[in-house]
N, C-alpha and C. Protein backbone atom coordinates (compact mmCIF):
# COMPACT_ATOMS: atom_id res chain seq x y z
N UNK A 1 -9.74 -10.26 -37.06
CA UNK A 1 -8.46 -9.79 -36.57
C UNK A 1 -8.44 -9.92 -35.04
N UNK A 2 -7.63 -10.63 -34.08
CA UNK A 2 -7.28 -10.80 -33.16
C UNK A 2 -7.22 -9.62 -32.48
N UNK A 3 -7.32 -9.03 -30.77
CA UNK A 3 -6.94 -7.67 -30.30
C UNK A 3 -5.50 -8.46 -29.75
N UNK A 4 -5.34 -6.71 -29.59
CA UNK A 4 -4.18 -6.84 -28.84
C UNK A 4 -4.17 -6.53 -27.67
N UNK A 5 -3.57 -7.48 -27.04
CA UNK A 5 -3.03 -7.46 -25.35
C UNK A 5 -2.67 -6.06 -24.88
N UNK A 6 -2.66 -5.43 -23.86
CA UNK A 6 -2.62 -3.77 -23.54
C UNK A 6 -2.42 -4.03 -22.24
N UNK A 7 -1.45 -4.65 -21.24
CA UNK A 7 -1.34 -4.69 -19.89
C UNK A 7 -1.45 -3.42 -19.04
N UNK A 8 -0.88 -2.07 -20.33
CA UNK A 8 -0.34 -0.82 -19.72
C UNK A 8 -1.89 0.03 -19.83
N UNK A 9 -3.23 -0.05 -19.92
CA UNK A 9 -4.23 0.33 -20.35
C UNK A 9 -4.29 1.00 -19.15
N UNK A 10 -4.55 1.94 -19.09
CA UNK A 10 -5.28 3.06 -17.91
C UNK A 10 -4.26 3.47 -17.46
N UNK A 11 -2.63 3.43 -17.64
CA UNK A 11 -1.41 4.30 -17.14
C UNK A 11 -1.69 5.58 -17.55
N UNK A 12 -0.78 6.23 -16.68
CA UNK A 12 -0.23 7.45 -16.96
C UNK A 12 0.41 7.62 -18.02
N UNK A 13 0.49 8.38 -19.14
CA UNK A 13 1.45 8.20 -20.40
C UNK A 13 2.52 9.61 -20.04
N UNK A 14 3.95 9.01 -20.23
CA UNK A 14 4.44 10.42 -20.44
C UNK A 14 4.41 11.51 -21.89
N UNK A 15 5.58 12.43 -21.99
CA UNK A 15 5.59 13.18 -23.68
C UNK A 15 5.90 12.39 -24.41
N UNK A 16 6.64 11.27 -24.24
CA UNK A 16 7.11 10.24 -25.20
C UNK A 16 6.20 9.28 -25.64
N UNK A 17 4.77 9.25 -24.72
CA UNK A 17 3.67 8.14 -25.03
C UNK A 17 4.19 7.18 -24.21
N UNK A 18 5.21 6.76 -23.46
CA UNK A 18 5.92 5.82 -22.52
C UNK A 18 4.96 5.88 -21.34
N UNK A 19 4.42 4.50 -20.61
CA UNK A 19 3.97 4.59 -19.04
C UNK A 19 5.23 4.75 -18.37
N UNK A 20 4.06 6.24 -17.44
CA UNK A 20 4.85 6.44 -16.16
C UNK A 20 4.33 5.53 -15.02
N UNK A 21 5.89 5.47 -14.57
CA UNK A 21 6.02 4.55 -12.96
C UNK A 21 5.14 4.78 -12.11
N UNK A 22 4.28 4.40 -11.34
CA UNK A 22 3.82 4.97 -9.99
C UNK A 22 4.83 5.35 -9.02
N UNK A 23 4.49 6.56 -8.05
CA UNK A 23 5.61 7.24 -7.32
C UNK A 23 6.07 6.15 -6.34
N UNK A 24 7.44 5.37 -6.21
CA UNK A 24 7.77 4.52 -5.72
C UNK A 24 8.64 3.13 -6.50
N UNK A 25 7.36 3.42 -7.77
CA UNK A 25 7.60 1.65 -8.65
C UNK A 25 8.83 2.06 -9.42
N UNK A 26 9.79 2.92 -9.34
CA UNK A 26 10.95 3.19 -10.13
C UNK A 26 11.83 2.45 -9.18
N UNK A 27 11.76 2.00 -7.73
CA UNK A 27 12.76 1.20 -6.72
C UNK A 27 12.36 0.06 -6.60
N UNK A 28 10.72 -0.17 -6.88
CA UNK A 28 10.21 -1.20 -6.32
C UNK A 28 9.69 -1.51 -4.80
N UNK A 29 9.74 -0.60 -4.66
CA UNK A 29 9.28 -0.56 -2.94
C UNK A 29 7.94 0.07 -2.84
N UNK A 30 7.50 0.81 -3.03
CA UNK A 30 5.76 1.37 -2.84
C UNK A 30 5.62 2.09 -3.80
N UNK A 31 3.92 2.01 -3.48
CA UNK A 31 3.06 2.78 -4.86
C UNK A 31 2.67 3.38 -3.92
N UNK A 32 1.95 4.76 -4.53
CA UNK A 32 0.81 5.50 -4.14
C UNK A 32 0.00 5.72 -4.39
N UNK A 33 -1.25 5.92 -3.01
CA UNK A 33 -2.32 5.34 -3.09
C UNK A 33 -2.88 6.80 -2.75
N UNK A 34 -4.10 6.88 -3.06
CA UNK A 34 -5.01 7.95 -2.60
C UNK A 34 -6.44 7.38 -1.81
N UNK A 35 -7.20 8.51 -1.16
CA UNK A 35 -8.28 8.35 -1.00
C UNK A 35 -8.42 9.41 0.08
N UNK A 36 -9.77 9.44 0.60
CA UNK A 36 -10.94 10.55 1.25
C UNK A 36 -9.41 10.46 3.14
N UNK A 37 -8.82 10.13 3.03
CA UNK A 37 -8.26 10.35 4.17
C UNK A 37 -6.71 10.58 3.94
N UNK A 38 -6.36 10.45 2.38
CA UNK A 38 -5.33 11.45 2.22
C UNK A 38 -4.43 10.54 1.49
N UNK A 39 -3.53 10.90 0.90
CA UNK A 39 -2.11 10.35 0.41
C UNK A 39 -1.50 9.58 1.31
N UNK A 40 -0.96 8.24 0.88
CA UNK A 40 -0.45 7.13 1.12
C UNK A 40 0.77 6.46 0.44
N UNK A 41 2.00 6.53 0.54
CA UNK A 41 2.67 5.14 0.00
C UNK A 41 2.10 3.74 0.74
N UNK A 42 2.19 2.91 -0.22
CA UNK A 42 1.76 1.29 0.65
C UNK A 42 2.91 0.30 -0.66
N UNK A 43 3.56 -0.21 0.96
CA UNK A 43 4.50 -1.11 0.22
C UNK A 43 3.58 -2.80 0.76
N UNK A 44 3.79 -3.49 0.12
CA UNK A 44 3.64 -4.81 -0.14
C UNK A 44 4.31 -5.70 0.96
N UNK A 45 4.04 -6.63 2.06
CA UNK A 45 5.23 -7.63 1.67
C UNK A 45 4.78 -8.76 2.19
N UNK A 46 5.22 -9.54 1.54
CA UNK A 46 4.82 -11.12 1.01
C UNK A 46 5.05 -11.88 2.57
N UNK A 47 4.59 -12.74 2.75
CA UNK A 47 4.66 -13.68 4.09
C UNK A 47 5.93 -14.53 3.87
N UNK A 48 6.52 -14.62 3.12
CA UNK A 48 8.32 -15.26 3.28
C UNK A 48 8.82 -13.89 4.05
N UNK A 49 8.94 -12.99 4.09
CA UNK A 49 9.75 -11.91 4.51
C UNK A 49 8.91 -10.79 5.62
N UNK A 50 7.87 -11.66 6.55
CA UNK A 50 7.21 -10.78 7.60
C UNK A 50 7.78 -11.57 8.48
N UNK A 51 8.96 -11.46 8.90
CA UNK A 51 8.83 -12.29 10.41
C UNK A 51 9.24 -11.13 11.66
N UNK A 52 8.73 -10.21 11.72
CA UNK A 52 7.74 -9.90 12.93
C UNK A 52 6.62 -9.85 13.47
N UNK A 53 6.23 -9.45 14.34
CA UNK A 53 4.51 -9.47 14.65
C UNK A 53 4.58 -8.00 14.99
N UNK A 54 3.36 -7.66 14.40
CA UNK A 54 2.96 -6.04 14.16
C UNK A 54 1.47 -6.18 14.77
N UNK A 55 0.57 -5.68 14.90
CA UNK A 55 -0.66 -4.93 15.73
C UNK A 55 -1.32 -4.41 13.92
N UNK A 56 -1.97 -4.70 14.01
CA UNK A 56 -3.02 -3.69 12.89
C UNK A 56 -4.07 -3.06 13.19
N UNK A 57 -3.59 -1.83 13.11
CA UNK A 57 -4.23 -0.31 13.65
C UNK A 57 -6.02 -0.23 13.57
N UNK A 58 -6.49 -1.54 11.70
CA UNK A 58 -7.97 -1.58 11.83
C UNK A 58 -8.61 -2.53 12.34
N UNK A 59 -7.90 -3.61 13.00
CA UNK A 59 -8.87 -4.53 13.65
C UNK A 59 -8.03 -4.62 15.67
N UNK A 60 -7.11 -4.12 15.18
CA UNK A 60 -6.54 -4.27 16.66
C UNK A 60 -6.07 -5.76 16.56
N UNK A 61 -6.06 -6.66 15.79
CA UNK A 61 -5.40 -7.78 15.83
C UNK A 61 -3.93 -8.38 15.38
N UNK A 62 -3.10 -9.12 15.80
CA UNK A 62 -2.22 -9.39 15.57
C UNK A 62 -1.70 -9.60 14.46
N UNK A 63 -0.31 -9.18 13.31
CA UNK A 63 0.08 -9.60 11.85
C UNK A 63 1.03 -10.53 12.28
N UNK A 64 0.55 -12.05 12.64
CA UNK A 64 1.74 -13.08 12.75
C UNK A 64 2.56 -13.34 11.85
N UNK A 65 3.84 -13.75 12.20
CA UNK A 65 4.97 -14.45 11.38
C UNK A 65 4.70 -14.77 9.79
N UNK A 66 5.06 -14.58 9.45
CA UNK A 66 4.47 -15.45 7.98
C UNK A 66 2.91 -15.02 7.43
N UNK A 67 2.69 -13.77 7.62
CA UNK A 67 1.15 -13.55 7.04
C UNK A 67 1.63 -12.45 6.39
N UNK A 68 1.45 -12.30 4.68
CA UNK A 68 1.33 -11.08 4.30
C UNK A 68 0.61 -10.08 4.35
N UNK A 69 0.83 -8.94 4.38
CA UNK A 69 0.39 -7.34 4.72
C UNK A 69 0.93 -6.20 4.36
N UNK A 70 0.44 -5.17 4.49
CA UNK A 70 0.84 -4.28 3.71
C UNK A 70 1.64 -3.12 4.77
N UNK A 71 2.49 -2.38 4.34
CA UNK A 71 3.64 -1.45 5.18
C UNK A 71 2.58 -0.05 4.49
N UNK A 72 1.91 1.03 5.48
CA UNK A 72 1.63 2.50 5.15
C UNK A 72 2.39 3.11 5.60
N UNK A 73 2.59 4.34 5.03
CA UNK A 73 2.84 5.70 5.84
C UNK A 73 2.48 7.06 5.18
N UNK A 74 2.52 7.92 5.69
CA UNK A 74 1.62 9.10 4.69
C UNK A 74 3.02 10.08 3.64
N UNK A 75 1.79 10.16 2.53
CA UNK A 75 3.36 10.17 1.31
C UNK A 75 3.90 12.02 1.02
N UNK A 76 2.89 12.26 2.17
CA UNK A 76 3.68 14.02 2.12
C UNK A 76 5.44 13.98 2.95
N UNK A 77 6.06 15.32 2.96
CA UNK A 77 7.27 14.86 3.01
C UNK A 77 7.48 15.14 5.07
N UNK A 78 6.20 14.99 5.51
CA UNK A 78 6.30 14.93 7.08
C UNK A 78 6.09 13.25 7.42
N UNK A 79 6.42 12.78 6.43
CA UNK A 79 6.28 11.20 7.00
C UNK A 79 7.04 10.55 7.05
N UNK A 80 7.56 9.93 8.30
CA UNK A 80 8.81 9.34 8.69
C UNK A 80 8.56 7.74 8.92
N UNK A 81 10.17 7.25 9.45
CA UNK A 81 9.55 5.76 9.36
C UNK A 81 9.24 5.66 10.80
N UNK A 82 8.89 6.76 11.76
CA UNK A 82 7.93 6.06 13.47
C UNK A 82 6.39 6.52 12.46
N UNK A 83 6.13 7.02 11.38
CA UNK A 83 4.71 7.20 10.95
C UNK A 83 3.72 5.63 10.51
N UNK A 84 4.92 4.84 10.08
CA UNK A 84 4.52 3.52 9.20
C UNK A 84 3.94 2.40 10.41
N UNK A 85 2.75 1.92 9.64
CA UNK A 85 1.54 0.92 10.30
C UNK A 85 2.15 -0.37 9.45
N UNK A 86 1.42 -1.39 10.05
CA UNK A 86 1.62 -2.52 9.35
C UNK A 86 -0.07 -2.97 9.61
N UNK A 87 -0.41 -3.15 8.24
CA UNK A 87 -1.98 -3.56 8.41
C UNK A 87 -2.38 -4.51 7.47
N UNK A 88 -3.31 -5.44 7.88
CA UNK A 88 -3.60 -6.43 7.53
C UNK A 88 -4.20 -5.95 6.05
N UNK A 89 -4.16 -6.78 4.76
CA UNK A 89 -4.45 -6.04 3.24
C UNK A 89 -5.83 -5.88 3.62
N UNK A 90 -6.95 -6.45 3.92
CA UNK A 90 -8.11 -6.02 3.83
C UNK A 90 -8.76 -5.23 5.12
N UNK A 91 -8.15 -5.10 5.77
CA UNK A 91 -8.46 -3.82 6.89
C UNK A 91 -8.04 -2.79 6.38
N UNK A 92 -6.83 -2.84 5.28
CA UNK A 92 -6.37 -1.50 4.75
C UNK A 92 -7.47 -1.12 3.51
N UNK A 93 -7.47 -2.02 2.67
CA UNK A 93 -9.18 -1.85 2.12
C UNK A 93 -10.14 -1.65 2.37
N UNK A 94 -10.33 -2.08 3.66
CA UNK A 94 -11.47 -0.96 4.14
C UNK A 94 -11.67 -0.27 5.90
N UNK A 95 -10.82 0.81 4.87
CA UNK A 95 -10.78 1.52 6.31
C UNK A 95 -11.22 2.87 5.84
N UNK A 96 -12.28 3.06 4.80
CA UNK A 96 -13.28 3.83 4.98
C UNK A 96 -14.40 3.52 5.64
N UNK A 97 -14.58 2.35 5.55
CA UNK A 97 -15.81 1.59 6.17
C UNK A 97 -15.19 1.47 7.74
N UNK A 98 -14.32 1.31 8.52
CA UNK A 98 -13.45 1.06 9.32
C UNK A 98 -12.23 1.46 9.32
N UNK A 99 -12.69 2.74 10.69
CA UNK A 99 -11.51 3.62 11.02
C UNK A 99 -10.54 2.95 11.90
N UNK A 100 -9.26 3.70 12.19
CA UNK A 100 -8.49 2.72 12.68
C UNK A 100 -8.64 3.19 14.22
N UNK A 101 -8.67 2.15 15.34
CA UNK A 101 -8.70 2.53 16.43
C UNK A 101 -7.93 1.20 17.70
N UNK A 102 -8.10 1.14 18.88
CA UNK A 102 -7.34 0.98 19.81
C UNK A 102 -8.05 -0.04 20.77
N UNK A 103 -7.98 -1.43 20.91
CA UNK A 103 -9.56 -1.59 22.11
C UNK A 103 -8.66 -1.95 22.87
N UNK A 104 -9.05 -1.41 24.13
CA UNK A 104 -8.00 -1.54 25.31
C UNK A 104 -9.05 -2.90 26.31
């Protein structure tokens, strides 16, 4: 007997047995993220639709034109949009290993 495919494996189930959304994925704009430095929304966005240049808070280096990266900000309800970073995806991965800082 063949298995069956289970994309939804490790969701949240609601009372109905239905997966729940991650806080965000009901608009499509961010998920939330956890870890040892606290609650996070992190939105996505693709390198067709970065055309500014942003600073990333874990390497201090530039997010040019056209490079995808990820949008943070902290997901308690004191977080505004002057709170949101733009950081490169794998500086945001590891920024337990690498805190975010400033080299002047």
């Amino acid at each position: 007997m063949p298995r069956r495919n289970r994309p939804d494996r490790g969701r949240a189930r609601d009372a109905r047995g239905g997966a729940q959304p991650e806080l965000g994925a009901a608009t499509g704009w961010a998920r939330a993220e956890s870890g040892a430095d606290g609650d996070w929304l992190v939105r996505t966005v693709p390198g067709a639709q970065a055309n500014k240049v942003y600073r990333c808070p874990g390497c201090d280096h530039e997010i040019r034109h056209g490079t995808p990266h990820v949008v943070v900000w902290p997901a308690d309800e004191t977080g505004s949009v002057a709170d949101r970073r733009h950081w490169h995806r794998a500086c945001w991965d590891a920024r337990a290993r690498r805190r975010p800082h400033r080299r002047w």
